[in-house]
Protein backbone atom coordinates (compact mmCIF):
# COMPACT_ATOMS: atom_id res chain seq x y z
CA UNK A 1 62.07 158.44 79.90
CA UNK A 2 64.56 158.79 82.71
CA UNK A 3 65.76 156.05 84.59
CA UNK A 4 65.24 155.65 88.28
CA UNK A 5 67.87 155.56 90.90
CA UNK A 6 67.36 153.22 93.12
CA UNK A 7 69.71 150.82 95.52
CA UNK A 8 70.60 148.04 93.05
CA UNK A 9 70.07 144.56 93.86
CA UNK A 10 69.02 143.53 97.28
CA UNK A 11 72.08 141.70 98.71
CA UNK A 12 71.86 137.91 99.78
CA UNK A 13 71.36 137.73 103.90
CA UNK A 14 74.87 135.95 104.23
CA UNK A 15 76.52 138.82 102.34
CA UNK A 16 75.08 141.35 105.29
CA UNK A 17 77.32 143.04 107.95
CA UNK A 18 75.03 141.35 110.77
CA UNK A 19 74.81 137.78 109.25
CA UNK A 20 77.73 136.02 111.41
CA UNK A 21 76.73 137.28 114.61
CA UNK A 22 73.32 136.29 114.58
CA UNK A 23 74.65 132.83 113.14
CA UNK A 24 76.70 132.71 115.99
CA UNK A 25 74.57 133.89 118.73
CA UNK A 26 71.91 131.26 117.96
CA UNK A 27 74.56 128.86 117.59
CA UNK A 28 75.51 129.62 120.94
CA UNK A 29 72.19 129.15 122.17
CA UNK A 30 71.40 125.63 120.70
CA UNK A 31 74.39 124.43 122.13
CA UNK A 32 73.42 125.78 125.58
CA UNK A 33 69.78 124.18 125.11
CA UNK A 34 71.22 120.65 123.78
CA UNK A 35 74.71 120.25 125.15
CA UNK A 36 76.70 120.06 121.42
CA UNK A 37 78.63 122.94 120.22
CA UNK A 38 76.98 123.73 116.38
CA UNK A 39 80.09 126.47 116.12
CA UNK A 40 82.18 125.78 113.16
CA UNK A 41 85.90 127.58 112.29
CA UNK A 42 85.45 131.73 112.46
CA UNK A 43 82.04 131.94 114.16
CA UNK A 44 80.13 130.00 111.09
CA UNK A 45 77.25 127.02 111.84
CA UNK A 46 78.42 124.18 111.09
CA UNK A 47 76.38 122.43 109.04
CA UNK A 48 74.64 118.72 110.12
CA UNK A 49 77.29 116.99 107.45
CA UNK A 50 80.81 117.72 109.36
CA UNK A 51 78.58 117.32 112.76
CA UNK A 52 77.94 113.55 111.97
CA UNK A 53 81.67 113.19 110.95
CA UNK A 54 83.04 114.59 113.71
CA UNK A 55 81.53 111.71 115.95
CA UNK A 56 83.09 108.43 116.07
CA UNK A 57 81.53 107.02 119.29
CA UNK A 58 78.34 106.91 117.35
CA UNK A 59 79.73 105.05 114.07
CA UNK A 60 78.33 102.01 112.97
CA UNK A 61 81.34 101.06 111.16
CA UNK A 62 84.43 99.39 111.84
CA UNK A 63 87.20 99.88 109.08
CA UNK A 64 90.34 100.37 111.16
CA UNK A 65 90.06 104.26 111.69
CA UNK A 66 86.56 104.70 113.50
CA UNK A 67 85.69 102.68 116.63
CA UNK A 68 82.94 100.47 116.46
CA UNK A 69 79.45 100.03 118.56
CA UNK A 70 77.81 96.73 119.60
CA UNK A 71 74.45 97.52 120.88
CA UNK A 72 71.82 95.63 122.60
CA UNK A 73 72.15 93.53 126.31
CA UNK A 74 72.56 90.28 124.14
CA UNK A 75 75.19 91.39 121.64
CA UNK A 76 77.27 93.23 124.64
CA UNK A 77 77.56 90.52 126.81
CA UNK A 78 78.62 87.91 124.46
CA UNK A 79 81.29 90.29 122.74
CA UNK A 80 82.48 90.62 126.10
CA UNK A 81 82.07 86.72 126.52
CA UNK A 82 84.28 86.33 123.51
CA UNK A 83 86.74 89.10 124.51
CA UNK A 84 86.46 91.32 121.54
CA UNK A 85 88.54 94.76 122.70
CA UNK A 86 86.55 97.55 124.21
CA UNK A 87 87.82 100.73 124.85
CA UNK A 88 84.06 101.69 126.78
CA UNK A 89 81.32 100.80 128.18
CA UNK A 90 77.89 102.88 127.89
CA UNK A 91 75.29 102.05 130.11
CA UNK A 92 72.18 103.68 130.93
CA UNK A 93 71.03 101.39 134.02
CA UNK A 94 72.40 98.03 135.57
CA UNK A 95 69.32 96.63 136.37
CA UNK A 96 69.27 93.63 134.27
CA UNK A 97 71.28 90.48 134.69
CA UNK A 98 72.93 90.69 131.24
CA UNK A 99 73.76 93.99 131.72
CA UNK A 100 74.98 93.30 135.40
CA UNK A 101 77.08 90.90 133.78
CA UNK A 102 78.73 92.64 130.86
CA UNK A 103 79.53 95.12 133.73
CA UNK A 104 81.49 92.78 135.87
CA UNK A 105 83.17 91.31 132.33
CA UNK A 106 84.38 94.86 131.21
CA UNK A 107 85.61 95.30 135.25
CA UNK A 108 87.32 92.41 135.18
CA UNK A 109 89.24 93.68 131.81
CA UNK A 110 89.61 96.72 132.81
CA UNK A 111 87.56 98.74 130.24
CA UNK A 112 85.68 102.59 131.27
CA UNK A 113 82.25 102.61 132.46
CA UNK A 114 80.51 105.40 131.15
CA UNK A 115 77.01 105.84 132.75
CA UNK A 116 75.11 107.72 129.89
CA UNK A 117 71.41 109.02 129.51
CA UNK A 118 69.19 107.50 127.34
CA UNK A 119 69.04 110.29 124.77
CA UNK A 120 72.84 110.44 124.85
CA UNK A 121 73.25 106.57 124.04
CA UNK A 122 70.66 107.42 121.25
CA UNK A 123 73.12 110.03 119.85
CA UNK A 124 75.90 107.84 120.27
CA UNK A 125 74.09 104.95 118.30
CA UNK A 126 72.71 106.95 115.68
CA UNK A 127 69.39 105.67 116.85
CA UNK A 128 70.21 102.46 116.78
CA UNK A 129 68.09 99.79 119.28
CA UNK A 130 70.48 100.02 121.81
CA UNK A 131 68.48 98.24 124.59
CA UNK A 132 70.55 100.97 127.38
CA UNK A 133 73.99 99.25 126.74
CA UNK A 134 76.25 99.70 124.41
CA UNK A 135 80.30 98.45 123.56
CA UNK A 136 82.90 100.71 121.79
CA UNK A 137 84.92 98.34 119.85
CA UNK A 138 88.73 99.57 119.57
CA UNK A 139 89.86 100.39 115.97
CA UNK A 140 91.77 96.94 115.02
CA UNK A 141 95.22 97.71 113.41
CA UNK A 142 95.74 96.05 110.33
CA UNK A 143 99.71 95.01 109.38
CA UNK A 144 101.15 95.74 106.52
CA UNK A 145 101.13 92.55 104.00
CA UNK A 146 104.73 92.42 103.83
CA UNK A 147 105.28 91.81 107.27
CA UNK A 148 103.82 88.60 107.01
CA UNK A 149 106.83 87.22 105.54
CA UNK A 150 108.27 86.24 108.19
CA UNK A 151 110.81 82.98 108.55
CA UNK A 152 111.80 80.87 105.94
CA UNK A 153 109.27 79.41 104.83
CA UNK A 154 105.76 81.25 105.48
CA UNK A 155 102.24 80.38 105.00
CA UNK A 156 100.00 82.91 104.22
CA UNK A 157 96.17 83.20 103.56
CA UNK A 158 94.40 85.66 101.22
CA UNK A 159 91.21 86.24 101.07
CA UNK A 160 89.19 87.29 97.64
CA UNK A 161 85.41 88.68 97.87
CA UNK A 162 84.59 87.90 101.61
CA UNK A 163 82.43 89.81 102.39
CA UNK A 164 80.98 87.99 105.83
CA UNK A 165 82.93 88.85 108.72
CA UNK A 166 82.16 85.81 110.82
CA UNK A 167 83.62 83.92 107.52
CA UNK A 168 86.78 86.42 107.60
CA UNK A 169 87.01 85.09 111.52
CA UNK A 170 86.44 81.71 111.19
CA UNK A 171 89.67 81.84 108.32
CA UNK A 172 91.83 83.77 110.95
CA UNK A 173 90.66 81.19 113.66
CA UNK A 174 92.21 77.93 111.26
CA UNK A 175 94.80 79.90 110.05
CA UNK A 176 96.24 80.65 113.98
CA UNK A 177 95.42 76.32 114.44
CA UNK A 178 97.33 75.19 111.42
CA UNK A 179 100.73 77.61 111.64
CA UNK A 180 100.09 80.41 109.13
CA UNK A 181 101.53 83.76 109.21
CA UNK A 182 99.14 85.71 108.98
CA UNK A 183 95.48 86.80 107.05
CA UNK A 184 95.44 88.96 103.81
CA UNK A 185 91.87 90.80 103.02
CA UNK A 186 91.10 93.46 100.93
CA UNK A 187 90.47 97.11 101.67
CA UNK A 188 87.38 97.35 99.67
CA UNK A 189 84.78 95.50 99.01
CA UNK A 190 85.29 93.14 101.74
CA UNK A 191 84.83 92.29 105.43
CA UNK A 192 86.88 94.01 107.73
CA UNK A 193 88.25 92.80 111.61
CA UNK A 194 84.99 93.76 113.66
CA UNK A 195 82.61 92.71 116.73
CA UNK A 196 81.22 90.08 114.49
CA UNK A 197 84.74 88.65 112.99
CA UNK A 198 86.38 88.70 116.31
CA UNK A 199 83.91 86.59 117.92
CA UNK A 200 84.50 83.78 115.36
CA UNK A 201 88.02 84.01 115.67
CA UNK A 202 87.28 83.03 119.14
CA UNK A 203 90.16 85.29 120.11
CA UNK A 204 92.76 84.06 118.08
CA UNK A 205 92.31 87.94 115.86
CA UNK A 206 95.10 89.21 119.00
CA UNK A 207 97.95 86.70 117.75
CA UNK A 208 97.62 86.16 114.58
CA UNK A 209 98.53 89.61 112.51
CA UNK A 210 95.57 90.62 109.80
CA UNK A 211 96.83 92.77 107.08
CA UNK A 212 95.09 94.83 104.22
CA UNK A 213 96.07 94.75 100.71
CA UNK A 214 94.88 97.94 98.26
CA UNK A 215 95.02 95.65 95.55
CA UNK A 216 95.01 91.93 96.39
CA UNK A 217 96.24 91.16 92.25
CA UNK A 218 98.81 93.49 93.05
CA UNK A 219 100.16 92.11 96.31
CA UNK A 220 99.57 88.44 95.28
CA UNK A 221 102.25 89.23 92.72
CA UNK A 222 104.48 90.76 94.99
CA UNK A 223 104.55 87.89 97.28
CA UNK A 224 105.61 85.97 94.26
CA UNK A 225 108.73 87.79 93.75
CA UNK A 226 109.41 87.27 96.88
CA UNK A 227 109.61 83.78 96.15
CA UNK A 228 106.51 82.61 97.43
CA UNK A 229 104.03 80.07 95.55
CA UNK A 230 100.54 81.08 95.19
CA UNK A 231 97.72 78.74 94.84
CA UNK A 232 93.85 79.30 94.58
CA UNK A 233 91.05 77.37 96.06
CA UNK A 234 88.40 76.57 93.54
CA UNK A 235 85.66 74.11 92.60
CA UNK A 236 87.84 74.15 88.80
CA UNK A 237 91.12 73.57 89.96
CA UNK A 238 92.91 70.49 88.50
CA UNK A 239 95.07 69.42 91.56
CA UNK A 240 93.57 68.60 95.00
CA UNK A 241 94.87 70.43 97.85
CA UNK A 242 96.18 66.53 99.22
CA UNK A 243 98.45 66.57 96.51
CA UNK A 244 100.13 70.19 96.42
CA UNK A 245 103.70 69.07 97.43
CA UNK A 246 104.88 72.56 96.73
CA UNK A 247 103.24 74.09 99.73
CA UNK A 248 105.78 72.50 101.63
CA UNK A 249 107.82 75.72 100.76
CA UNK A 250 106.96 79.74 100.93
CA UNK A 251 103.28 79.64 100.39
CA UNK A 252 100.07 81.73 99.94
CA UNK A 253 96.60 80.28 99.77
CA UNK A 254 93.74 82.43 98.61
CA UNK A 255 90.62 81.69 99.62
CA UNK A 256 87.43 82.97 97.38
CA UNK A 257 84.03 83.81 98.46
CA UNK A 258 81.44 80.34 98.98
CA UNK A 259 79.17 82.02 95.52
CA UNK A 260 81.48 83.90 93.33
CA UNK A 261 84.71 81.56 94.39
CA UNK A 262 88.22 83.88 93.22
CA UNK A 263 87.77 86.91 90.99
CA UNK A 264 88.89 86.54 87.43
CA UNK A 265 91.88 88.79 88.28
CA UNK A 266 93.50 86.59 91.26
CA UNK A 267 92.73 83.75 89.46
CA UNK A 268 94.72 84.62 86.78
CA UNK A 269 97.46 85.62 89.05
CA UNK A 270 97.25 82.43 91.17
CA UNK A 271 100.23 80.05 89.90
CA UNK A 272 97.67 77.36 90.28
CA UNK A 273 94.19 76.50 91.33
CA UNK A 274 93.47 73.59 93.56
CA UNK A 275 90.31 71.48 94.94
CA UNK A 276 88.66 69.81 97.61
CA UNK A 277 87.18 66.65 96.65
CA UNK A 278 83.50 66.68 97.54
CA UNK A 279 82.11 62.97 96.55
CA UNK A 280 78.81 64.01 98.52
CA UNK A 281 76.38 65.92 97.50
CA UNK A 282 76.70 69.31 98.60
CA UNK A 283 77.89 71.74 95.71
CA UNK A 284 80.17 73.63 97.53
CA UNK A 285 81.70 74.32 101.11
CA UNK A 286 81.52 77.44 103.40
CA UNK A 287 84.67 79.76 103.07
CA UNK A 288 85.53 79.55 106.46
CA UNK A 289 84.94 75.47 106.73
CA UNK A 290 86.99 75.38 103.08
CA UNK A 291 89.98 77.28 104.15
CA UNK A 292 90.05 74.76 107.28
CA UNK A 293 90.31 71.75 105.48
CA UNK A 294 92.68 73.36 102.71
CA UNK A 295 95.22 74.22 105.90
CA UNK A 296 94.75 70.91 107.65
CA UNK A 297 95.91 69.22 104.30
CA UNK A 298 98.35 72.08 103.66
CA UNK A 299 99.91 71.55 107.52
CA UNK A 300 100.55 67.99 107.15
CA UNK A 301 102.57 68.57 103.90
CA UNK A 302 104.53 71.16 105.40
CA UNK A 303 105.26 68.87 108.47
């Protein structure tokens, strides 16, 4: 039996002479209809994936590269209260009297107005309940962990598994009282200088230097060669924090999280793990209220 001749294999619509116009032209037309370009590189869609990543205004995260938003009329204003760094303000109208005032705050400090539509601040928030106000938060810039070592004799204050930025500000905010360097954190698994930590620092986040280790083992170790003692705070350690004369000298103090305390890996790197006495009954302390005490004792050995 002969075999028929036909055309082979229908091709695949992308494959087609006319695909990329028509791609184009309608992308052309959506963005005419709804104001954002869909084009990608040589005429192509771009596809809903590099669309979202392409717009920082809207993220919901703060990790030193992409601004941050604070949205809602009682959030705004009391960022704004607490001076957290804006680089803009959205609003969509000015009509109530927390809005009116987070207006006249970000005047007075001299951040952008931007009067926005509703459906734009909805794009910007990622649908978030934005209330018709929202606060960009400027990218915080982390130092590098070795430029905490300043002077002669620096204090420094790592942090192991916080993961509660209002604890991570509270830290920075008794670190800057009691005459440390500066704040170590992690860069994963851990809270990050936001809205929330910045408001807790009660502004002391824009003296005192924050810096990010990518292994906080690692960098604990390295501060030891640079002559610095290391101690960690923990319910287990054998020597209260009242009694650690060597803190008088170079010093780091790492500070664990209030339910899993230090990771098995700083631990073991610490040179020693110290304690608050606690003849009450309360188990254990918050981070942030720990850390204070530990520097107040750790401040009046050093004096």
């Amino acid at each position: 039996m002969a075999k028929r001749k036909g055309k082979g294999p229908t091709p695949k619509a992308e494959d087609r002479h006319w695909h990329g116009k028509r791609q184009k032209a309608r992308a052309v037309k959506s963005a005419k209809r709804t104001g954002t370009s869909t084009v990608g590189p040589r005429g192509r869609a771009a596809s809903a994936e590099p669309q979202r990543a392409t717009r920082p205004a809207g993220a919901r995260r703060a990790n030193g590269e992409v601004p941050e938003l604070v949205t809602g009329r009682n959030p705004v204003v009391e960022a704004l209260r607490a001076r957290v760094p804006g680089s803009a303000l959205y609003v969509t109208s000015g009509t109530d009297e927390r809005v009116r005032e987070s207006i006249q705050l970000a005047a007075d400090r001299g951040i952008p107005l931007l009067e926005t539509g509703k459906n734009e601040l909805d794009r910007l928030t990622d649908g978030a309940v934005h209330q018709g106000i929202a606060l960009q938060v400027r990218p915080y810039r982390y130092a590098h962990p070795d430029d905490l070592l300043t002077g002669t004799s620096p204090l420094i204050v790592a942090v192991d598994g916080i993961t509660d930025p209002r604890n991570l500000g509270a830290i920075v905010r008794s670190a800057a009282a009691f005459g440390a360097s500066g704040v170590v954190v992690p860069e994963r698994r851990a809270a990050g200088v936001n809205a929330g930590a910045w408001k807790a620092s009660a502004g002391t986040l824009a003296t005192l230097p924050v810096a990010r280790a990518t292994n906080l083992s690692r960098q604990l170790k390295a501060y030891q060669k640079a002559g610095c003692f290391v101690a960690g705070l923990d319910a287990a350690g054998g020597v209260t924090v009242a009694d650690l004369e060597v803190a008088s000298g170079p010093f780091v103090l790492v500070v664990g999280s209030e339910g899993k305390g230090l990771g098995r890996l700083v631990a073991d790197t610490c040179d020693m793990l110290v304690t608050i006495p606690m003849p009450g009954r309360a188990e254990s302390l918050n981070a942030g209220v720990a850390a204070g005490i530990a520097l107040y004792e750790i401040s009046r050995l050093r004096a």
